[in-house]
C-alpha atoms as a PDB file:
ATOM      1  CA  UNK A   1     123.741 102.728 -25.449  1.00  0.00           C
ATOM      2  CA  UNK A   2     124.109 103.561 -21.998  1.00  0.00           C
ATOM      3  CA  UNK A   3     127.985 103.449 -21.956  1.00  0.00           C
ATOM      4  CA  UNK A   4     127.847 106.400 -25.101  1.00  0.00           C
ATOM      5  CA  UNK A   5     125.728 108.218 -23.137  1.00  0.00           C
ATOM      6  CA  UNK A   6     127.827 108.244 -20.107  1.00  0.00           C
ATOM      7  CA  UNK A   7     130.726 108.987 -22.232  1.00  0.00           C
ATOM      8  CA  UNK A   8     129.697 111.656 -24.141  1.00  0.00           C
ATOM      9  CA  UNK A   9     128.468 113.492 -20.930  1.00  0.00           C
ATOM     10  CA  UNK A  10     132.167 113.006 -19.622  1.00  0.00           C
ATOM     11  CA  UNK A  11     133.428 114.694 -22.666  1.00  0.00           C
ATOM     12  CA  UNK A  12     134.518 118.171 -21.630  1.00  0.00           C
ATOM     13  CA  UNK A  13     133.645 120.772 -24.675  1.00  0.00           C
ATOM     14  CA  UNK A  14     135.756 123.605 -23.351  1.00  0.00           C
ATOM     15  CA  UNK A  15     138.369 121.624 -24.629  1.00  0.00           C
ATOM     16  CA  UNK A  16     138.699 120.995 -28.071  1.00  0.00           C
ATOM     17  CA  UNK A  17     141.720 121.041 -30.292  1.00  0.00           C
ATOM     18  CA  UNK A  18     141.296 123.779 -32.666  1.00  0.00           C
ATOM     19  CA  UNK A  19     142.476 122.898 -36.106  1.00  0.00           C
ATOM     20  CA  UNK A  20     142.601 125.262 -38.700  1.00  0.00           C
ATOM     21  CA  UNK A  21     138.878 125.834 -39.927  1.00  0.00           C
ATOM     22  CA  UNK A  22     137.002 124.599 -36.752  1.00  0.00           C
ATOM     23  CA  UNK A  23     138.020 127.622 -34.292  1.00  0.00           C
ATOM     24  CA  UNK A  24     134.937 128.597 -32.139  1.00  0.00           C
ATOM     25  CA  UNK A  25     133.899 132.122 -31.378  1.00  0.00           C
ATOM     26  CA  UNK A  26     133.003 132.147 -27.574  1.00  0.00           C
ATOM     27  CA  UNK A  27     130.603 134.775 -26.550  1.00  0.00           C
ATOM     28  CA  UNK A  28     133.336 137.557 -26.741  1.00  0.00           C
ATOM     29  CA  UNK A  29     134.581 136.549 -30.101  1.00  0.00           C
ATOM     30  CA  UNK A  30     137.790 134.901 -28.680  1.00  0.00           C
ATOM     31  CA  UNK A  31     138.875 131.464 -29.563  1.00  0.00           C
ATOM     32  CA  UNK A  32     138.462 128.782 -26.767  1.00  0.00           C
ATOM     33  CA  UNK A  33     141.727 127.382 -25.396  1.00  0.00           C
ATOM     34  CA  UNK A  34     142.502 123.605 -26.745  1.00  0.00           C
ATOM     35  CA  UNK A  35     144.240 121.278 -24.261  1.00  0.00           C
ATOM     36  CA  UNK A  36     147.828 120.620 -26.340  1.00  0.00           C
ATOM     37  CA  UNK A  37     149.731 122.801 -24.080  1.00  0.00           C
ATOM     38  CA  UNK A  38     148.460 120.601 -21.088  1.00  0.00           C
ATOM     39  CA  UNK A  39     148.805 117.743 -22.845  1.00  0.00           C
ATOM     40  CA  UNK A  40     151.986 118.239 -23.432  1.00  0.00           C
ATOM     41  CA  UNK A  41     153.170 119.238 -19.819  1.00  0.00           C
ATOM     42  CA  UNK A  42     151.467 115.529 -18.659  1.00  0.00           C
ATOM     43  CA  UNK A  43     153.884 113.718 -21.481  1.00  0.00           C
ATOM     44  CA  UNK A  44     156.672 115.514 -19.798  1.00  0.00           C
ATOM     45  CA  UNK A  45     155.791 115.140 -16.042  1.00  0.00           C
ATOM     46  CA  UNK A  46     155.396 111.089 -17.089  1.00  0.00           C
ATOM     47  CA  UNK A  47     158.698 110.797 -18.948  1.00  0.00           C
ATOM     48  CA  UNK A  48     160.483 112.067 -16.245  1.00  0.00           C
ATOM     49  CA  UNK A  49     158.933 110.027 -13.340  1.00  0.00           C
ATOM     50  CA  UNK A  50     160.366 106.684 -16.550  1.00  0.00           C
ATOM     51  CA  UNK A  51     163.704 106.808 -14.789  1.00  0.00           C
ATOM     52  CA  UNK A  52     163.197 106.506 -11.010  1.00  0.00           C
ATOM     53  CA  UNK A  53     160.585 104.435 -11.778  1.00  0.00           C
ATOM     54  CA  UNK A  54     162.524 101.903 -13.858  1.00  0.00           C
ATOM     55  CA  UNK A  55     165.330 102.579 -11.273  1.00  0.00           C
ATOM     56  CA  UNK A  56     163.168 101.887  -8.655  1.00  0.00           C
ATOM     57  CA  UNK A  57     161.897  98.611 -10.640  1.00  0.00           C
ATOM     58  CA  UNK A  58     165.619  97.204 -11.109  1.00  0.00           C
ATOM     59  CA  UNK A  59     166.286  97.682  -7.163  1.00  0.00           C
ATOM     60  CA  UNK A  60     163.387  96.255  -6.214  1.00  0.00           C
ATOM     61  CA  UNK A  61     163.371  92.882  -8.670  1.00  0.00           C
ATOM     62  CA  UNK A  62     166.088  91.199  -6.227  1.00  0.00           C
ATOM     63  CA  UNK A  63     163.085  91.451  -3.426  1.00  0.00           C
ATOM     64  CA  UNK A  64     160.740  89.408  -5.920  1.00  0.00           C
ATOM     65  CA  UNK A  65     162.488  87.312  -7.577  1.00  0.00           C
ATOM     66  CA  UNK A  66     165.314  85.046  -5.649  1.00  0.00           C
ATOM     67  CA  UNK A  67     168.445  85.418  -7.628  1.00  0.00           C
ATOM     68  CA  UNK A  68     170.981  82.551  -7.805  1.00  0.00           C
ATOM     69  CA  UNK A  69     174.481  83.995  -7.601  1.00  0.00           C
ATOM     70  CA  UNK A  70     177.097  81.761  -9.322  1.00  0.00           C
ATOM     71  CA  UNK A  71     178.056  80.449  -6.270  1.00  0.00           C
ATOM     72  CA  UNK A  72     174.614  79.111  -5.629  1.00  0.00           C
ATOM     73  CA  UNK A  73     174.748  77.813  -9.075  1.00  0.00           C
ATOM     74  CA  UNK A  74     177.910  75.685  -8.959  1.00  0.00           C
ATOM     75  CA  UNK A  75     176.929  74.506  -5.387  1.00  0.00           C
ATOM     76  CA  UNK A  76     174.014  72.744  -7.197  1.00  0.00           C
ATOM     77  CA  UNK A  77     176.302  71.513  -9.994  1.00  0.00           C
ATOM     78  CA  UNK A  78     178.481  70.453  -7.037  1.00  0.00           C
ATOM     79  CA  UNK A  79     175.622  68.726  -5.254  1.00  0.00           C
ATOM     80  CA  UNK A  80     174.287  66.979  -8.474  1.00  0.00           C
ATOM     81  CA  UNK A  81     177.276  65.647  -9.443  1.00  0.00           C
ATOM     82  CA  UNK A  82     178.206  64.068  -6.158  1.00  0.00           C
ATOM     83  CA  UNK A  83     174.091  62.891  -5.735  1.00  0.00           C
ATOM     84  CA  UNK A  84     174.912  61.454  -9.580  1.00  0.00           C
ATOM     85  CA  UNK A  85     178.163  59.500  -7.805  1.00  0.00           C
ATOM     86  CA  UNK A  86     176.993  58.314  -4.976  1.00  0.00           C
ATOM     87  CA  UNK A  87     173.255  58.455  -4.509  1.00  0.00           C
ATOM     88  CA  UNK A  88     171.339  57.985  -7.829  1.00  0.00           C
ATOM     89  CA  UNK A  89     171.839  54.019  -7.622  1.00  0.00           C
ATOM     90  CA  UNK A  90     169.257  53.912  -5.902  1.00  0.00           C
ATOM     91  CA  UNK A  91     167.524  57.281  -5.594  1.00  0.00           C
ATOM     92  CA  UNK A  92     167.246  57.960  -9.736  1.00  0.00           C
ATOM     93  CA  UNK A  93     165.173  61.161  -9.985  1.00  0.00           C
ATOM     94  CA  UNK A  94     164.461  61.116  -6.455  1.00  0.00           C
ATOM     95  CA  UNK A  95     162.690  57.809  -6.128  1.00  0.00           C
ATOM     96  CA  UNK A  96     163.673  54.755  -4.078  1.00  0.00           C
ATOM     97  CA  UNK A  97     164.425  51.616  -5.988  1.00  0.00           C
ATOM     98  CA  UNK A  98     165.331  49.310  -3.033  1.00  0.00           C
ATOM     99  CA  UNK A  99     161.994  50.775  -0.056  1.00  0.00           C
ATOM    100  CA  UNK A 100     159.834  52.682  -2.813  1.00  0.00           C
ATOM    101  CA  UNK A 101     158.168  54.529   0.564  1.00  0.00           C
ATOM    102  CA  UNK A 102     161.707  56.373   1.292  1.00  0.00           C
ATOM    103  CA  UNK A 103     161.831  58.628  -1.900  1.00  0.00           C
ATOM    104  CA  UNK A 104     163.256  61.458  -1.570  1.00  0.00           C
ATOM    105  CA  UNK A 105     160.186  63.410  -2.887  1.00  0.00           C
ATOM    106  CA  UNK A 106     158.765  65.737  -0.214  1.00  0.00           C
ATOM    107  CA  UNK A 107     155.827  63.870   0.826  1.00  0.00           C
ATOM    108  CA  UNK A 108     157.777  60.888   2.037  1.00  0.00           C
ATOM    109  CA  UNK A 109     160.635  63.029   3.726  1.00  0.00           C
ATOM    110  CA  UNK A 110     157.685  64.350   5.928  1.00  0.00           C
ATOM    111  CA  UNK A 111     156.302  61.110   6.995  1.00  0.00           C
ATOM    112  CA  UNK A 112     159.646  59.921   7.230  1.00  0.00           C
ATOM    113  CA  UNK A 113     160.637  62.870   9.501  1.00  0.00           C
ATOM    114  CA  UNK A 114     163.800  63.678   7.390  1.00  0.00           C
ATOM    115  CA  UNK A 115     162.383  67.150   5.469  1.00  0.00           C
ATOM    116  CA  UNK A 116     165.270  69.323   6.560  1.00  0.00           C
ATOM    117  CA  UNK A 117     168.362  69.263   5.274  1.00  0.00           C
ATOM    118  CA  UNK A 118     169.969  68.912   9.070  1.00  0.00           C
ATOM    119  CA  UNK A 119     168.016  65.520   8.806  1.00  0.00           C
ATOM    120  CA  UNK A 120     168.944  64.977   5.156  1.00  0.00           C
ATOM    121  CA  UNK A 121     172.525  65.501   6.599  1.00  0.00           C
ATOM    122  CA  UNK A 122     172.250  63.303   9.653  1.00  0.00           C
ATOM    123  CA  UNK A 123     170.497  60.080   7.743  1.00  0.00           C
ATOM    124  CA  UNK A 124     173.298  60.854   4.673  1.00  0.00           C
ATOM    125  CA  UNK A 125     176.211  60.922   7.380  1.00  0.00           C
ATOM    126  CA  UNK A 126     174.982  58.341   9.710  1.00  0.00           C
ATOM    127  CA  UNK A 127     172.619  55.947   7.209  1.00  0.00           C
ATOM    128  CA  UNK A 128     169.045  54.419   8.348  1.00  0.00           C
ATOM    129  CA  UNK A 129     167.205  51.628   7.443  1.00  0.00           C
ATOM    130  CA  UNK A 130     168.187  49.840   4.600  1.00  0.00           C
ATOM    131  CA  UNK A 131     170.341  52.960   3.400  1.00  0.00           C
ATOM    132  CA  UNK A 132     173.702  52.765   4.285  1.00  0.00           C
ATOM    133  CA  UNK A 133     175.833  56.101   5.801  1.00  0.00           C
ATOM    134  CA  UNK A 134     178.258  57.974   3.894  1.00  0.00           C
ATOM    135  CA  UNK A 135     179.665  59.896   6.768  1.00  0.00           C
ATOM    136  CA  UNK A 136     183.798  59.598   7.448  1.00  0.00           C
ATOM    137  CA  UNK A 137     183.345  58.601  10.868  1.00  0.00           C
ATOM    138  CA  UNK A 138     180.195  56.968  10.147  1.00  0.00           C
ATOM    139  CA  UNK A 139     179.077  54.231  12.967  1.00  0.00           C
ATOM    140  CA  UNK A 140     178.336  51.344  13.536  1.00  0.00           C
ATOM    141  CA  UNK A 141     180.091  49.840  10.523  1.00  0.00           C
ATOM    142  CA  UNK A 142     177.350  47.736   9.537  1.00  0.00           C
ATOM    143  CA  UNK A 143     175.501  50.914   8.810  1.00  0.00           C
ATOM    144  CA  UNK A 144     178.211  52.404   6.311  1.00  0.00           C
ATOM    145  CA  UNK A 145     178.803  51.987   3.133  1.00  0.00           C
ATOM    146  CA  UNK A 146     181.305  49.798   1.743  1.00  0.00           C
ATOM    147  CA  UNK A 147     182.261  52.244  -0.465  1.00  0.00           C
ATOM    148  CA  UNK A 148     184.042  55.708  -0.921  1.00  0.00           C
ATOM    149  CA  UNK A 149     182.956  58.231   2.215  1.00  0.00           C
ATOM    150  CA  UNK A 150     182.114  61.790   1.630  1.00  0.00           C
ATOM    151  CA  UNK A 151     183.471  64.387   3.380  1.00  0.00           C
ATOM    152  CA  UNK A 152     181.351  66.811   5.991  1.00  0.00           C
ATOM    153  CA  UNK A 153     181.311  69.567   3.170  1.00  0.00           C
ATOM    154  CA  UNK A 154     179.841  67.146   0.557  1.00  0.00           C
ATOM    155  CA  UNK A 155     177.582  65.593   2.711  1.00  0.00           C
ATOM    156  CA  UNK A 156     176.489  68.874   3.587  1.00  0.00           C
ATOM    157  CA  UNK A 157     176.211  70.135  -0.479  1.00  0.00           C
ATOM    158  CA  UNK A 158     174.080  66.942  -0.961  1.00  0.00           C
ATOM    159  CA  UNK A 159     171.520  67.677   1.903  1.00  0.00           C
ATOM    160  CA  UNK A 160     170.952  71.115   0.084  1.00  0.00           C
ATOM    161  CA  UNK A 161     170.429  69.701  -3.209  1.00  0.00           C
ATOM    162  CA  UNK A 162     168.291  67.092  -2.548  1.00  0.00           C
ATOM    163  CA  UNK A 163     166.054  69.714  -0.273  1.00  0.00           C
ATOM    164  CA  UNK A 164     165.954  71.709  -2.922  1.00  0.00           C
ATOM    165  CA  UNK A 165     165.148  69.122  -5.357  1.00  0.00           C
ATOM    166  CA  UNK A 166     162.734  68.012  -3.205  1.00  0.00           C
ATOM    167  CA  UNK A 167     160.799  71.417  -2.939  1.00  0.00           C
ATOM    168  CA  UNK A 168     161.027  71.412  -6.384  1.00  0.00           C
ATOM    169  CA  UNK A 169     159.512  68.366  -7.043  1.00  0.00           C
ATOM    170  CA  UNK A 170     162.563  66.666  -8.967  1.00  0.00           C
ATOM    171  CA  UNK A 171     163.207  69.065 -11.811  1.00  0.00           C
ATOM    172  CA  UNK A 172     165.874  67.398 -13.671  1.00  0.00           C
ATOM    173  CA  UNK A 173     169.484  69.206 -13.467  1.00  0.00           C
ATOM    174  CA  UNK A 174     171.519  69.526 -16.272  1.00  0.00           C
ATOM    175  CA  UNK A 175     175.348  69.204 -15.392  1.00  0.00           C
ATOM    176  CA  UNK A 176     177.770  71.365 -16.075  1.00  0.00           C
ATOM    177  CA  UNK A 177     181.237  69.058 -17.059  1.00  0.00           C
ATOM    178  CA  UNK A 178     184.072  70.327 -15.583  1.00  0.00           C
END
Protein backbone atom coordinates (compact mmCIF):
# COMPACT_ATOMS: atom_id res chain seq x y z
CA UNK A 1 0.00 0.00 0.00
CA UNK A 2 2.65 2.32 0.58
CA UNK A 3 4.03 2.29 -3.04
CA UNK A 4 0.07 3.48 -4.28
CA UNK A 5 0.21 5.97 -1.95
CA UNK A 6 3.44 7.40 -3.01
CA UNK A 7 2.31 7.13 -6.50
CA UNK A 8 -0.79 8.62 -6.48
CA UNK A 9 0.68 11.70 -4.61
CA UNK A 10 3.22 11.91 -7.63
CA UNK A 11 0.37 12.04 -9.98
CA UNK A 12 0.09 15.62 -11.19
CA UNK A 13 -3.88 16.53 -11.66
CA UNK A 14 -3.30 19.69 -13.65
CA UNK A 15 -2.63 17.37 -16.22
CA UNK A 16 -5.13 15.25 -17.48
CA UNK A 17 -6.00 14.31 -21.01
CA UNK A 18 -9.31 15.66 -21.71
CA UNK A 19 -11.41 13.32 -23.74
CA UNK A 20 -14.57 14.24 -24.98
CA UNK A 21 -17.09 14.14 -21.93
CA UNK A 22 -14.52 14.46 -19.02
CA UNK A 23 -13.44 18.29 -19.66
CA UNK A 24 -13.09 20.10 -16.25
CA UNK A 25 -14.33 23.57 -15.54
CA UNK A 26 -11.46 25.32 -13.54
CA UNK A 27 -12.55 28.09 -11.34
CA UNK A 28 -13.00 30.51 -14.37
CA UNK A 29 -14.96 28.10 -16.42
CA UNK A 30 -11.98 27.32 -18.78
CA UNK A 31 -10.87 23.88 -19.58
CA UNK A 32 -7.50 22.77 -17.97
CA UNK A 33 -4.66 22.19 -20.43
CA UNK A 34 -3.88 18.22 -21.03
CA UNK A 35 -0.21 17.31 -21.59
CA UNK A 36 -0.47 15.82 -25.51
CA UNK A 37 1.11 18.82 -26.92
CA UNK A 38 4.14 18.21 -24.51
CA UNK A 39 4.03 14.87 -24.96
CA UNK A 40 4.39 15.09 -28.21
CA UNK A 41 7.37 17.64 -28.37
CA UNK A 42 9.38 14.85 -25.89
CA UNK A 43 8.62 11.98 -28.76
CA UNK A 44 10.18 14.38 -31.13
CA UNK A 45 13.19 15.76 -29.11
CA UNK A 46 13.94 11.67 -28.48
CA UNK A 47 13.62 10.60 -32.12
CA UNK A 48 15.92 12.99 -33.16
CA UNK A 49 18.72 12.48 -30.53
CA UNK A 50 17.97 8.06 -32.38
CA UNK A 51 20.50 9.02 -35.01
CA UNK A 52 23.62 10.47 -33.34
CA UNK A 53 23.01 8.24 -30.82
CA UNK A 54 23.02 5.07 -32.92
CA UNK A 55 25.82 6.89 -34.88
CA UNK A 56 27.59 7.44 -31.95
CA UNK A 57 26.93 3.60 -30.89
CA UNK A 58 28.39 2.18 -34.34
CA UNK A 59 31.71 4.42 -33.84
CA UNK A 60 32.15 3.55 -30.62
CA UNK A 61 31.56 -0.58 -30.87
CA UNK A 62 35.24 -0.92 -32.45
CA UNK A 63 36.47 0.54 -28.81
CA UNK A 64 34.49 -2.44 -27.06
CA UNK A 65 34.60 -5.04 -28.92
CA UNK A 66 38.14 -6.14 -30.67
CA UNK A 67 37.37 -6.67 -34.28
CA UNK A 68 39.31 -9.27 -36.31
CA UNK A 69 40.02 -7.85 -39.76
CA UNK A 70 40.43 -10.59 -42.43
CA UNK A 71 43.87 -10.35 -42.22
CA UNK A 72 43.84 -11.29 -38.59
CA UNK A 73 41.57 -14.02 -39.58
CA UNK A 74 43.65 -15.81 -42.22
CA UNK A 75 46.82 -15.24 -40.05
CA UNK A 76 45.09 -17.68 -37.60
CA UNK A 77 44.05 -20.02 -40.43
CA UNK A 78 47.72 -19.58 -41.43
CA UNK A 79 49.00 -20.34 -37.95
CA UNK A 80 46.62 -23.38 -37.42
CA UNK A 81 47.39 -24.97 -40.35
CA UNK A 82 51.13 -24.86 -40.00
CA UNK A 83 50.62 -25.77 -35.83
CA UNK A 84 48.31 -28.80 -37.57
CA UNK A 85 51.73 -29.68 -39.81
CA UNK A 86 54.22 -29.46 -37.69
CA UNK A 87 53.30 -29.17 -34.04
CA UNK A 88 50.08 -31.13 -33.18
CA UNK A 89 52.15 -34.55 -33.02
CA UNK A 90 52.77 -33.90 -30.05
CA UNK A 91 50.98 -30.78 -28.80
CA UNK A 92 47.13 -32.07 -29.89
CA UNK A 93 44.84 -29.37 -28.47
CA UNK A 94 47.57 -27.80 -26.72
CA UNK A 95 48.69 -30.62 -24.48
CA UNK A 96 52.06 -32.39 -24.36
CA UNK A 97 52.08 -36.04 -25.20
CA UNK A 98 55.86 -36.73 -24.83
CA UNK A 99 56.59 -34.11 -20.99
CA UNK A 100 52.74 -33.70 -20.06
CA UNK A 101 54.20 -30.54 -17.73
CA UNK A 102 55.19 -28.52 -21.11
CA UNK A 103 51.59 -27.97 -22.51
CA UNK A 104 51.11 -25.28 -24.15
CA UNK A 105 48.13 -24.19 -21.94
CA UNK A 106 48.88 -20.92 -20.12
CA UNK A 107 49.58 -22.14 -16.77
CA UNK A 108 52.54 -24.22 -17.82
CA UNK A 109 53.98 -21.50 -20.30
CA UNK A 110 54.26 -19.36 -17.04
CA UNK A 111 56.10 -21.77 -14.96
CA UNK A 112 57.93 -22.68 -17.87
CA UNK A 113 58.88 -19.01 -18.53
CA UNK A 114 57.82 -19.21 -22.27
CA UNK A 115 54.23 -17.02 -22.01
CA UNK A 116 55.16 -14.55 -24.70
CA UNK A 117 55.15 -15.15 -28.00
CA UNK A 118 59.01 -13.71 -28.31
CA UNK A 119 59.61 -16.87 -26.07
CA UNK A 120 57.11 -19.01 -27.98
CA UNK A 121 59.28 -17.84 -30.99
CA UNK A 122 62.70 -18.40 -29.49
CA UNK A 123 61.92 -22.16 -27.96
CA UNK A 124 59.95 -22.84 -31.64
CA UNK A 125 63.16 -21.50 -33.58
CA UNK A 126 65.82 -22.75 -31.35
CA UNK A 127 63.98 -26.05 -29.54
CA UNK A 128 64.40 -26.94 -25.61
CA UNK A 129 64.24 -29.86 -23.75
CA UNK A 130 62.96 -32.74 -25.29
CA UNK A 131 61.32 -30.48 -28.12
CA UNK A 132 63.27 -30.21 -30.99
CA UNK A 133 63.80 -26.52 -33.01
CA UNK A 134 62.21 -25.69 -36.14
CA UNK A 135 64.25 -22.65 -36.87
CA UNK A 136 66.33 -22.55 -40.52
CA UNK A 137 69.47 -21.88 -38.91
CA UNK A 138 68.52 -23.71 -35.93
CA UNK A 139 71.69 -24.87 -33.64
CA UNK A 140 73.18 -27.18 -32.36
CA UNK A 141 71.90 -29.87 -34.71
CA UNK A 142 71.07 -32.23 -32.13
CA UNK A 143 68.46 -29.76 -31.06
CA UNK A 144 66.63 -29.54 -34.58
CA UNK A 145 64.35 -31.36 -36.04
CA UNK A 146 64.98 -33.91 -38.51
CA UNK A 147 62.39 -32.73 -40.42
CA UNK A 148 61.10 -29.83 -42.73
CA UNK A 149 62.26 -26.17 -41.12
CA UNK A 150 59.94 -23.28 -41.00
CA UNK A 151 60.73 -20.15 -42.12
CA UNK A 152 61.16 -16.83 -39.68
CA UNK A 153 57.58 -15.67 -40.88
CA UNK A 154 55.96 -19.04 -39.95
CA UNK A 155 57.68 -19.46 -36.94
CA UNK A 156 56.62 -16.16 -36.11
CA UNK A 157 52.58 -16.90 -37.26
CA UNK A 158 52.85 -19.99 -34.95
CA UNK A 159 54.07 -18.06 -31.77
CA UNK A 160 50.87 -15.84 -32.27
CA UNK A 161 48.55 -18.61 -32.58
CA UNK A 162 49.53 -20.65 -30.00
CA UNK A 163 49.54 -17.31 -27.57
CA UNK A 164 46.43 -16.75 -28.56
CA UNK A 165 45.24 -20.17 -28.17
CA UNK A 166 46.72 -20.21 -25.09
CA UNK A 167 44.82 -17.08 -23.67
CA UNK A 168 42.01 -18.66 -24.92
CA UNK A 169 42.28 -21.69 -23.26
CA UNK A 170 42.43 -24.04 -26.48
CA UNK A 171 39.22 -23.20 -28.29
CA UNK A 172 39.28 -25.49 -31.13
CA UNK A 173 39.87 -23.75 -34.73
CA UNK A 174 38.07 -24.72 -37.54
CA UNK A 175 40.22 -24.55 -40.84
CA UNK A 176 39.52 -22.91 -43.63
CA UNK A 177 40.86 -25.37 -46.87
CA UNK A 178 42.49 -23.53 -49.27
Amino acid sequence: MPLLSMASCCINTKFRLATKGNEKGGGGGEIQSHPAPLLNKQVKFVKSLAPPLMATLVILSPLVNDPVSLGQTIDIQRGARLFSQACIGCHDAGGNVIQPGATLFIKDLQRNGVDTEEEIYRVTYFGKGRMPGFGENCTPRGQCTFGARLQDEEIKLLAEFVKSQADQGWPKIESIED
